[in-house]
Each structure stands twice: as structure tokens, then as C-alpha cells.
N, C-alpha and C. Protein backbone atom coordinates (compact mmCIF):
# COMPACT_ATOMS: atom_id res chain seq x y z
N UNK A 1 126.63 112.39 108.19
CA UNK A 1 125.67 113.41 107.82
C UNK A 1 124.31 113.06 108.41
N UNK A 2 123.52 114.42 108.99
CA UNK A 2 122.19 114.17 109.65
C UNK A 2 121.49 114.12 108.20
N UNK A 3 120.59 113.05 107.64
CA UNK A 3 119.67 113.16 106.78
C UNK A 3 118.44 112.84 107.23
N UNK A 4 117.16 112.88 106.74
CA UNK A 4 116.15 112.71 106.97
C UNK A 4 115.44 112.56 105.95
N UNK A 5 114.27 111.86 105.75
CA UNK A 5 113.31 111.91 105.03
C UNK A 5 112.19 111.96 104.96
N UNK A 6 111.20 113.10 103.55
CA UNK A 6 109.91 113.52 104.00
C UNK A 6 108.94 112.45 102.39
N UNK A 7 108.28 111.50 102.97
CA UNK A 7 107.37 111.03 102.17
C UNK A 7 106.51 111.45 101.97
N UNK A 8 106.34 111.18 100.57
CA UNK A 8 104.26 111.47 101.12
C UNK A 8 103.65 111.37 99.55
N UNK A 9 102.35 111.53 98.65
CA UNK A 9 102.23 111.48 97.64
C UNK A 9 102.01 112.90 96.67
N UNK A 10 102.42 114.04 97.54
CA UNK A 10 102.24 115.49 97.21
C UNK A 10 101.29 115.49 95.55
N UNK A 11 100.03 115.25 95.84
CA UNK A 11 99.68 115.10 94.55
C UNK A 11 98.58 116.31 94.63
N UNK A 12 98.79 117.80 94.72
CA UNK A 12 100.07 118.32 94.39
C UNK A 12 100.54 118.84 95.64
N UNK A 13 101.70 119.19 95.92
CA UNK A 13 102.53 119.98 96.83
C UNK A 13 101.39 121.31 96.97
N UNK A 14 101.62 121.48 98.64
CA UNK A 14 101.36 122.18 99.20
C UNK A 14 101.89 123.53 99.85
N UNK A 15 101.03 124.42 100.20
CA UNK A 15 102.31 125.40 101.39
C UNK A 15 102.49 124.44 102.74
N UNK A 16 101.15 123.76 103.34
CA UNK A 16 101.69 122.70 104.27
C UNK A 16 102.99 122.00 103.91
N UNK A 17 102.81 121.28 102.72
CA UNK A 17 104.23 120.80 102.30
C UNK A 17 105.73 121.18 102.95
N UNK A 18 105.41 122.66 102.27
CA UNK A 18 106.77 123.63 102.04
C UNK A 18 107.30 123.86 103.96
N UNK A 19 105.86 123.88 104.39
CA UNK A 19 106.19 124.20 105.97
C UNK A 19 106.92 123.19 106.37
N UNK A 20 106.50 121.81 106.28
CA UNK A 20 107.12 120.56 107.17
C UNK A 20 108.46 120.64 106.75
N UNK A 21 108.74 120.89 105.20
CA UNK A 21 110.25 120.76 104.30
C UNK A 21 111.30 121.85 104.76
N UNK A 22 110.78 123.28 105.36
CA UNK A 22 111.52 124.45 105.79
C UNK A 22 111.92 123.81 107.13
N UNK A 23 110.93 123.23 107.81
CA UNK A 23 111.31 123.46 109.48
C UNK A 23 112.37 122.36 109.38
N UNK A 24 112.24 121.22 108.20
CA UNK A 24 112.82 120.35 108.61
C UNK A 24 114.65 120.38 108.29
N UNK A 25 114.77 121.49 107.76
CA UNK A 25 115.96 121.45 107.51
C UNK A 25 116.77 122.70 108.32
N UNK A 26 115.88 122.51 109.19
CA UNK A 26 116.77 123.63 110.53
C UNK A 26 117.28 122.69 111.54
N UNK A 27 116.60 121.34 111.00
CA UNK A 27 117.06 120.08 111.99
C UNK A 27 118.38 119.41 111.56
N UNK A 28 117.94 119.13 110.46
CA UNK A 28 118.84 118.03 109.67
C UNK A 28 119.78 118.69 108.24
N UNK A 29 120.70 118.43 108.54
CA UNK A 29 121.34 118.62 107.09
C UNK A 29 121.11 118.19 105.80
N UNK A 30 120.60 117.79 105.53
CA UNK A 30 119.79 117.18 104.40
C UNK A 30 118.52 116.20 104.51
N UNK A 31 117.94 116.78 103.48
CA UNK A 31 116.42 116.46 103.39
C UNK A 31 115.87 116.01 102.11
N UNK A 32 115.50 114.88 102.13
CA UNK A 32 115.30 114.06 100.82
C UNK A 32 113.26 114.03 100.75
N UNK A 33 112.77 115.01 99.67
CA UNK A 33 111.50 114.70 99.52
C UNK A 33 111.00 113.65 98.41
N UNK A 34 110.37 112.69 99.10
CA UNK A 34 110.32 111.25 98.23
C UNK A 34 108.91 110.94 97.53
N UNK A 35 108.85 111.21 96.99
CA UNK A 35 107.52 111.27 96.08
C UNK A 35 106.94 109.30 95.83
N UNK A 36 106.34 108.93 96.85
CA UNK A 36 106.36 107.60 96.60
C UNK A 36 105.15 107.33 96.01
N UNK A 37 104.82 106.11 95.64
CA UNK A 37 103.50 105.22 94.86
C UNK A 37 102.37 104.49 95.81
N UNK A 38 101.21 105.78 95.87
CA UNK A 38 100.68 104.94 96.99
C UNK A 38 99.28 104.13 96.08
N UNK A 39 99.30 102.75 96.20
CA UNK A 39 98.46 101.95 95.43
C UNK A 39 97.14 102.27 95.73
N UNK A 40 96.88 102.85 96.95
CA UNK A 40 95.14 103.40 97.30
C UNK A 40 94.69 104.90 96.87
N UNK A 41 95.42 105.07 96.45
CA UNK A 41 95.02 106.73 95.64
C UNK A 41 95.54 106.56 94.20
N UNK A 42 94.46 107.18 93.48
CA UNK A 42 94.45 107.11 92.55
C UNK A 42 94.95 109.30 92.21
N UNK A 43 96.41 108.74 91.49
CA UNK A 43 96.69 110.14 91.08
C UNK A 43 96.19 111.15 90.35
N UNK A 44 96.12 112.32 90.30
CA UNK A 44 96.19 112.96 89.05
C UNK A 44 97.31 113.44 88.52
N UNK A 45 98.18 113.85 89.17
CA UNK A 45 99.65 114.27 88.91
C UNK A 45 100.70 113.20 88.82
N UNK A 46 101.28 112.99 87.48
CA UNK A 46 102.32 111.63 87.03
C UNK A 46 103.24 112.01 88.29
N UNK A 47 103.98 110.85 88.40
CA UNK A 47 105.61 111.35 89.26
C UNK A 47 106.44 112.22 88.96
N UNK A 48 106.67 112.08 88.01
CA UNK A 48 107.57 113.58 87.46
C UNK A 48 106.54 114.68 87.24
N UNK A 49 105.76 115.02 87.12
CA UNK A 49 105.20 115.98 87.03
C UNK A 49 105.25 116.20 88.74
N UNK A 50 104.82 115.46 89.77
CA UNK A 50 104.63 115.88 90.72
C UNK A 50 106.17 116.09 91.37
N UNK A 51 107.23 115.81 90.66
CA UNK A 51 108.87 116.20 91.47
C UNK A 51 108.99 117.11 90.68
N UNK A 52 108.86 117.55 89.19
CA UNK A 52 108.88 118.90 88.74
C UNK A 52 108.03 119.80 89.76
N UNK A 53 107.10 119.85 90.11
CA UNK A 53 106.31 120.71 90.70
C UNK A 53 107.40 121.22 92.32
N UNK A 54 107.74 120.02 92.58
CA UNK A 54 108.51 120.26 93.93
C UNK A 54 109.50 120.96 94.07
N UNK A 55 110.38 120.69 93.02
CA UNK A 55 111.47 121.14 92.32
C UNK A 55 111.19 122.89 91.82
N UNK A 56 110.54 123.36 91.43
CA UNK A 56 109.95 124.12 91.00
C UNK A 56 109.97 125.02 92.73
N UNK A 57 108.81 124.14 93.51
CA UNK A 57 108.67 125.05 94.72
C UNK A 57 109.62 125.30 95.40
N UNK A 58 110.49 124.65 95.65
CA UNK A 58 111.96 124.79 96.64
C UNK A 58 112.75 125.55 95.89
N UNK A 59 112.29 126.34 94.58
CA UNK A 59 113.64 127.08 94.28
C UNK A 59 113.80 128.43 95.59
N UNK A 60 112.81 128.76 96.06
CA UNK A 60 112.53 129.76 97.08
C UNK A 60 113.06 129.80 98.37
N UNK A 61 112.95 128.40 98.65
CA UNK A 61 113.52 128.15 100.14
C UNK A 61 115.26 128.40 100.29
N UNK A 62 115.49 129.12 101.03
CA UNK A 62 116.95 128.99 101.59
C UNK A 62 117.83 127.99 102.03
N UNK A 63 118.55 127.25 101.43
CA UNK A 63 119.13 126.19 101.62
C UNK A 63 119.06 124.96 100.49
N UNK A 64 118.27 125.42 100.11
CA UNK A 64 117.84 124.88 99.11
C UNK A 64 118.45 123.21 98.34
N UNK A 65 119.71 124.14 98.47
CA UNK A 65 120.81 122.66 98.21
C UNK A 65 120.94 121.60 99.23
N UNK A 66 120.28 121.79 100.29
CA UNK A 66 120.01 120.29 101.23
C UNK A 66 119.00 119.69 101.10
N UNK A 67 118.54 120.09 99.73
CA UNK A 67 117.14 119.36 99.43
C UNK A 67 117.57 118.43 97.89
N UNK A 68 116.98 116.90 98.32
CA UNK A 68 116.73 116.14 97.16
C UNK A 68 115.31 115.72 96.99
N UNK A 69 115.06 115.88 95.54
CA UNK A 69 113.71 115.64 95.43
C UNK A 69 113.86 114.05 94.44
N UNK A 70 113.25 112.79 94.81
CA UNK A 70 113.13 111.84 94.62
C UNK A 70 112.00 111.46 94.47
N UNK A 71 112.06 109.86 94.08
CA UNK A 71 110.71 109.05 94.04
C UNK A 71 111.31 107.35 94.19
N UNK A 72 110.01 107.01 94.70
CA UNK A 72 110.02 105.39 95.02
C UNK A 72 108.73 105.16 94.62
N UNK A 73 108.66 103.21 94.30
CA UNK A 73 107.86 102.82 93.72
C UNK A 73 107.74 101.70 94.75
N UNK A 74 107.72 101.88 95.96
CA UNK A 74 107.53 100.54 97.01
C UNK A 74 107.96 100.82 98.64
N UNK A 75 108.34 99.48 99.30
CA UNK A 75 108.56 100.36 100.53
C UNK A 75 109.26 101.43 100.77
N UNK A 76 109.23 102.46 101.84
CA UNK A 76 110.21 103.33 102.05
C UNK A 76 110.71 102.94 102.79
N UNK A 77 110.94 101.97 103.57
CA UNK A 77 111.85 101.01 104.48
C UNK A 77 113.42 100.34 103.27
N UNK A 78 112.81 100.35 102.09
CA UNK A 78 113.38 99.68 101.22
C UNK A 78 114.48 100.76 100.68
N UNK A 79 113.76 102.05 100.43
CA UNK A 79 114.08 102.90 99.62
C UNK A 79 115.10 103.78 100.50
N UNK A 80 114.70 103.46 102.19
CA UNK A 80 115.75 104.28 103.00
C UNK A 80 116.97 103.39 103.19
N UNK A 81 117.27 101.84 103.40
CA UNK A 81 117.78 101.18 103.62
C UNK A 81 118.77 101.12 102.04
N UNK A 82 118.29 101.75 100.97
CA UNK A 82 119.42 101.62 100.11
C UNK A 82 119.97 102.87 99.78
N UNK A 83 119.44 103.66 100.48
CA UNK A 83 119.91 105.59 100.64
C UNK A 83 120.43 106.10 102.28
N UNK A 84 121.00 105.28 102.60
CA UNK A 84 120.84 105.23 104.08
C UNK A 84 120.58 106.38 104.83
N UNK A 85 119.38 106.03 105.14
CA UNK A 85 118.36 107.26 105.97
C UNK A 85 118.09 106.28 106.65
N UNK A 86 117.65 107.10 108.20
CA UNK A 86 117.03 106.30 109.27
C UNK A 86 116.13 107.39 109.59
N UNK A 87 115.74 108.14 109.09
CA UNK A 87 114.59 109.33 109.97
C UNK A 87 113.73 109.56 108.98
N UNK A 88 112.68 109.18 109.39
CA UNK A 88 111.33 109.49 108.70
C UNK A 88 110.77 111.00 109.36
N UNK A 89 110.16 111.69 108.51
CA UNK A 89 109.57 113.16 108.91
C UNK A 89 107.86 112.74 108.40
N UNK A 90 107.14 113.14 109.47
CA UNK A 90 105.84 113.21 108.78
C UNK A 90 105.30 114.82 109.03
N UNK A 91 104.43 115.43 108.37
CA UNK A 91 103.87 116.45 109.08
C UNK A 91 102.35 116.11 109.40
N UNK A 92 102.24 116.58 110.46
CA UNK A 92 100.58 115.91 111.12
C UNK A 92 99.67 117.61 111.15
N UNK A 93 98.41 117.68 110.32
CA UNK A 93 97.67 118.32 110.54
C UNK A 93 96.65 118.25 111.57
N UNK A 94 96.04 117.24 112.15
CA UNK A 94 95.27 116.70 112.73
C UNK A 94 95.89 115.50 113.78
N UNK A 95 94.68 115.40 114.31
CA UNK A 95 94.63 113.80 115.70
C UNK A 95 94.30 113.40 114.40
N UNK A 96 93.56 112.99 113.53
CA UNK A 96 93.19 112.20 112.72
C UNK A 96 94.29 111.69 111.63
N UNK A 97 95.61 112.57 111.31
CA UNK A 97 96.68 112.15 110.88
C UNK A 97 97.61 111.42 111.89
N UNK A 98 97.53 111.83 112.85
CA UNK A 98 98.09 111.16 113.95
C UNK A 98 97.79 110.00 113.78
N UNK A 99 96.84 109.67 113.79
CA UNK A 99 96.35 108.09 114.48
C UNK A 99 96.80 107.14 113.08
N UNK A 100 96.78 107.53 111.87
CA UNK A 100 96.76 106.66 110.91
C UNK A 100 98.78 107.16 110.76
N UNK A 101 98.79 108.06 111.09
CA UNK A 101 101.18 108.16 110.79
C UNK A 101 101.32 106.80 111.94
N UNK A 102 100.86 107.11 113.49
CA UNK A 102 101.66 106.29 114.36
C UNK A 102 101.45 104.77 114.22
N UNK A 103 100.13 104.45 112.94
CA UNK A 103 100.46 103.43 112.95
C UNK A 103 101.64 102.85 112.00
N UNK A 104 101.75 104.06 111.09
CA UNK A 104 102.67 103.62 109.80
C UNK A 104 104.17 103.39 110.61
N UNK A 105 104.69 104.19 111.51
CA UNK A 105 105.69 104.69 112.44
C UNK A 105 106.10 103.17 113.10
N UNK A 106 105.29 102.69 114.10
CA UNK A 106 105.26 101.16 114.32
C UNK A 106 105.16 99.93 113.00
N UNK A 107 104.50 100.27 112.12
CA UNK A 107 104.87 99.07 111.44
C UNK A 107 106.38 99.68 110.66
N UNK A 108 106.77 100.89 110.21
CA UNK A 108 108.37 100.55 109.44
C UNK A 108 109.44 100.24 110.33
N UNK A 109 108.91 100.71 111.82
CA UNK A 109 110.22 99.98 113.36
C UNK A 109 109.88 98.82 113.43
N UNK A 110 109.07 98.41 113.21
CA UNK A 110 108.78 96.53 113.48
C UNK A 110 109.74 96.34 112.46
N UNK A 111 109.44 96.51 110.79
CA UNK A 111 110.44 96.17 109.28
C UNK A 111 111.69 96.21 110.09
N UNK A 112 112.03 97.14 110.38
CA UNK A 112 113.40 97.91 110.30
C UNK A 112 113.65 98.98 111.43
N UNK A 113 113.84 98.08 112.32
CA UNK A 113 114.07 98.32 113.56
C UNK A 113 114.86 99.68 113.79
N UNK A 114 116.19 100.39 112.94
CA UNK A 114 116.59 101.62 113.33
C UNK A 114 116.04 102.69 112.42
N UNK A 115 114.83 102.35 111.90
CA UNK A 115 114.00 104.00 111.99
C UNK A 115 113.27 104.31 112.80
N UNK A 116 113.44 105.67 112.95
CA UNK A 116 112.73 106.84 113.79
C UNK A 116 111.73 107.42 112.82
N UNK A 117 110.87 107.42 113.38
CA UNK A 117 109.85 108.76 113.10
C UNK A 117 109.75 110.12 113.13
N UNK A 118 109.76 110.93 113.42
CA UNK A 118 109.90 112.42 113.65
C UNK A 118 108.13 112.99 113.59
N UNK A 119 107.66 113.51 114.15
CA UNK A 119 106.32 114.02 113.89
C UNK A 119 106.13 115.58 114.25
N UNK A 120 105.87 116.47 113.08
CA UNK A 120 105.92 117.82 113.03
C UNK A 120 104.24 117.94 112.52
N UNK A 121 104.05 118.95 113.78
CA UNK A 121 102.82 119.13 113.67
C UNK A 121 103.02 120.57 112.69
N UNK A 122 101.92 120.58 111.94
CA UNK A 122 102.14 121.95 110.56
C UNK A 122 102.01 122.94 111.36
N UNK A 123 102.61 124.05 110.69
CA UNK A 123 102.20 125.72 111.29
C UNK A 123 100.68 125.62 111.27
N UNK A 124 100.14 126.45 112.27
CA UNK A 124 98.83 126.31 112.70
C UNK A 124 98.08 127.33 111.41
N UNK A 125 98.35 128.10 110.62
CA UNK A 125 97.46 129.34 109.68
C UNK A 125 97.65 128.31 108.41
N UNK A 126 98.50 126.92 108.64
CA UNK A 126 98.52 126.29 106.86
C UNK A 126 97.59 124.92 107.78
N UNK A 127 97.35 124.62 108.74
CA UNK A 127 96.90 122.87 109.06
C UNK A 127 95.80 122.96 108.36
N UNK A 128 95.14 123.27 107.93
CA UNK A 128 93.80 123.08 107.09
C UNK A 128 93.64 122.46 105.51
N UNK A 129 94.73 122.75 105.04
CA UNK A 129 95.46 122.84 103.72
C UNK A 129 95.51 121.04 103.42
N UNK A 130 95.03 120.28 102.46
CA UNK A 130 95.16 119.23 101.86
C UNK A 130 95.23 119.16 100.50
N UNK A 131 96.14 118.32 99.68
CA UNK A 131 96.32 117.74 98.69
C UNK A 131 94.41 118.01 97.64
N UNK A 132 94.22 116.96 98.48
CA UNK A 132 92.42 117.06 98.00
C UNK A 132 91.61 117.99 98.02
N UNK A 133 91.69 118.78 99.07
CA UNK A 133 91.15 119.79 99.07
C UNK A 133 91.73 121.22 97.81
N UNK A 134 92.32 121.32 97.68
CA UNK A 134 93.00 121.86 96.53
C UNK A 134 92.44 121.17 95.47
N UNK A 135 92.34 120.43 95.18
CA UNK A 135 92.36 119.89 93.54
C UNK A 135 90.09 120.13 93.69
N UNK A 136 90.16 119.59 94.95
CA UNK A 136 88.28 120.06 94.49
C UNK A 136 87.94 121.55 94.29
N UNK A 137 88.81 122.34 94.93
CA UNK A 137 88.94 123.77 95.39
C UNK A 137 88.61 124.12 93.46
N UNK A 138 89.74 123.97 92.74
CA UNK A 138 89.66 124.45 91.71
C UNK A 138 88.67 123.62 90.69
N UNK A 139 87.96 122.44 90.96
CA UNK A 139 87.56 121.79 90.29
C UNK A 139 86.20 122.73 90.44
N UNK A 140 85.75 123.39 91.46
CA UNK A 140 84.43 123.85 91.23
C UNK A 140 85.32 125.75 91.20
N UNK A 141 86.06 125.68 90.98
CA UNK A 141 85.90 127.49 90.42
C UNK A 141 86.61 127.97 91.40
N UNK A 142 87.01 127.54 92.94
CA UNK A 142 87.75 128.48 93.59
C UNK A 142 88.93 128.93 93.47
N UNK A 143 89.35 129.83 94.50
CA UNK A 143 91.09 130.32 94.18
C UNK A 143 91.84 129.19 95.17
N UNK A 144 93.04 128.98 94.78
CA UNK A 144 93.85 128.47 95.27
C UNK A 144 95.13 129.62 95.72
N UNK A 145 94.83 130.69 95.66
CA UNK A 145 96.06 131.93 96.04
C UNK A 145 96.33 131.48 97.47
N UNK A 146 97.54 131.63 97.97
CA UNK A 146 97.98 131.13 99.48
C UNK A 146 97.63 130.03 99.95
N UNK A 147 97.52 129.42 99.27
CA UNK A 147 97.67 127.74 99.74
C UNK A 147 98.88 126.81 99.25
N UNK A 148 99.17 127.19 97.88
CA UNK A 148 99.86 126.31 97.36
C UNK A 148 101.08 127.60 96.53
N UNK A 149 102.29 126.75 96.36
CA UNK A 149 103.56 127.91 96.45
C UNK A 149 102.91 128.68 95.18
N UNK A 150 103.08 129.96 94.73
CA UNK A 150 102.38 131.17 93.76
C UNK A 150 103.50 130.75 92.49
N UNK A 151 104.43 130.03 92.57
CA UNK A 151 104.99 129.97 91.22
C UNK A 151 104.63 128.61 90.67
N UNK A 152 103.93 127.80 91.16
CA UNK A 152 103.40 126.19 90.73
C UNK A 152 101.78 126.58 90.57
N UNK A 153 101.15 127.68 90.67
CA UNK A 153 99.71 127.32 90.93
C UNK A 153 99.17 127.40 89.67
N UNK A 154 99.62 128.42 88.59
CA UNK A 154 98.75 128.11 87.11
C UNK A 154 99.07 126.64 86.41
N UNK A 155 100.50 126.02 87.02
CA UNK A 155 100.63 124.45 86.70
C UNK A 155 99.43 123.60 87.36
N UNK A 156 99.03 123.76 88.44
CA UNK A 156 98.12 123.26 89.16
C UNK A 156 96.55 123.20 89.14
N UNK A 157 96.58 124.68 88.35
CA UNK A 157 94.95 124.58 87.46
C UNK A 157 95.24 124.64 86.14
N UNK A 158 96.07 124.11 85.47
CA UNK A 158 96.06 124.01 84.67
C UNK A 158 95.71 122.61 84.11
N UNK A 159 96.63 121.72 85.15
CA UNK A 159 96.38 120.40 85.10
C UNK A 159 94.87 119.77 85.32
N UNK A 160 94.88 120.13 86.29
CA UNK A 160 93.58 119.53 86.92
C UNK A 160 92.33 120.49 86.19
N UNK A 161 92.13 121.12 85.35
CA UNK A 161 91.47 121.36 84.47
C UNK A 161 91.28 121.23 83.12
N UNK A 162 92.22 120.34 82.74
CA UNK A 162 92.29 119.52 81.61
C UNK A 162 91.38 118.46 81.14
């Protein structure tokens, strides 16, 4: 089986998200979104709250059932090597995501020599779209309509206005 996997800390899921997760399963037969623990960000969305949310968004997508929504609490070198995946998916909005994925890309092939990277640059009308930017968006009063999937978004100000 072609699997692949899409990391990242979706705190919260995006329509960028949803873009990298659609295209990616026109590639691969299954697609594992891994909700991992990144020690330099400080969350607002628990882990399960943030795989409910995911879970939630992919009921929409077609195919739906080649999607697992997961979590890890450490390497993803670790976490692919005991799920056997060898394909990492990133989606790159920017040169400026670029430069900080290709280094992540080289250090998990140094770990663990048979992963691949994959690098999907986002649909160009969502690359603007960030995690952060969303959560300040509503923190001072704006809309979040078409950014983030329309059946997660009163979860999304709801939270972050607590």
C-alpha cells in the first residue's frame, strides 16, 4: 500500500490544511494526518480537541476513508518507523516555509535514511492562510468565513474566545 504522511501541529486546521490533505490523496492511497507535539509552540487547542476538529473537517472530503487522523508525542521518524510510512508530505506556503521544511527533510533522511519528503506547494487563493493568523484574526473581532472548513469554525471561536 502507497501511504503517506501529513504532520504538522494544526492548531487549528485550516482550508490550507484541507488543500495539502485533498491533493494528497490523489497520490497515495492512504493518508495519515498526525497531529504531533511541537515543544516550541505553545498550544491552544488540546490534541484531541485538535483531531476532533480534523475529524470533523474530512467528513466532506471524498475518500474520506483513506484518511487516518492520529497523534504523536515525539519523533515522526519514530512514529513512521512503527506505522510503516516512508513519505512525509509537507505543504509549503512560502520560500520562507521552504527553507525551514528542507531543513527538517535532511535531518529525518540523515535519522532514517528511507524517508522521502514530498513538498506541495498550497493552492495559490488559500497560501496566505496560517494557523496563527486565524486565532489573532478572531482574537481582535474578525471573520474567519473561508478560511477555515464552515463546519469547525463556531468550534474555533468558540475556543479561542474562552
Amino acid at each position: 500500500m502507497n501511504r503517506a504522511i501529513i504532520p504538522g501541529s494544526f492548531d487549528p486546521i485550516t482550508l490550507g490544511h484541507l488543500d495539502i490533505i485533498e491533493r494528497s490523496l490523489k497520490i497515495f492511497d492512504e493518508v495519515i494526518v498526525c497531529v504531533l507535539v511541537n515543544p516550541d509552540k505553545k498550544s491552544l487547542f488540546s490534541i484531541d480537541e485538535r483531531k476532533e476538529l480534523i475529524e470533523k473537517s474530512i467528513t466532506n472530503i471524498s475518500c474520506n476513508e483513506k484518511i487516518i487522523v492520529d497523534s504523536h508525542d515525539g519523533l515522526l521518524i519514530d512514529y513512521m518507523s512503527k506505522n510503516d510510512v516512508n513519505v512525509i508530505i509537507k505543504g509549503l506556503r512560502a520560500f520562507s516555509d521552504f527553507e525551514y521544511e528542507i531543513q527538517m527533510a535532511f535531518l529525518n533522511n540523515k535519522m532514517a535514511p528511507n524517508i522521502e519528503t514530498f513538498f506541495l506547494m498550497t493552492t495559490e487563493n488559500l497560501s496566505y492562510i496560517s494557523s496563527s493568523s486565524i486565532k489573532q484574526i478572531v482574537k481582535f473581532g474578525g471573520k474567519i468565513t473561508g478560511l477555515v472548513p464552515s463546519n469547525i469554525e463556531q468550534d474555533i471561536i468558540r475556543k479561542i474566545l474562552e
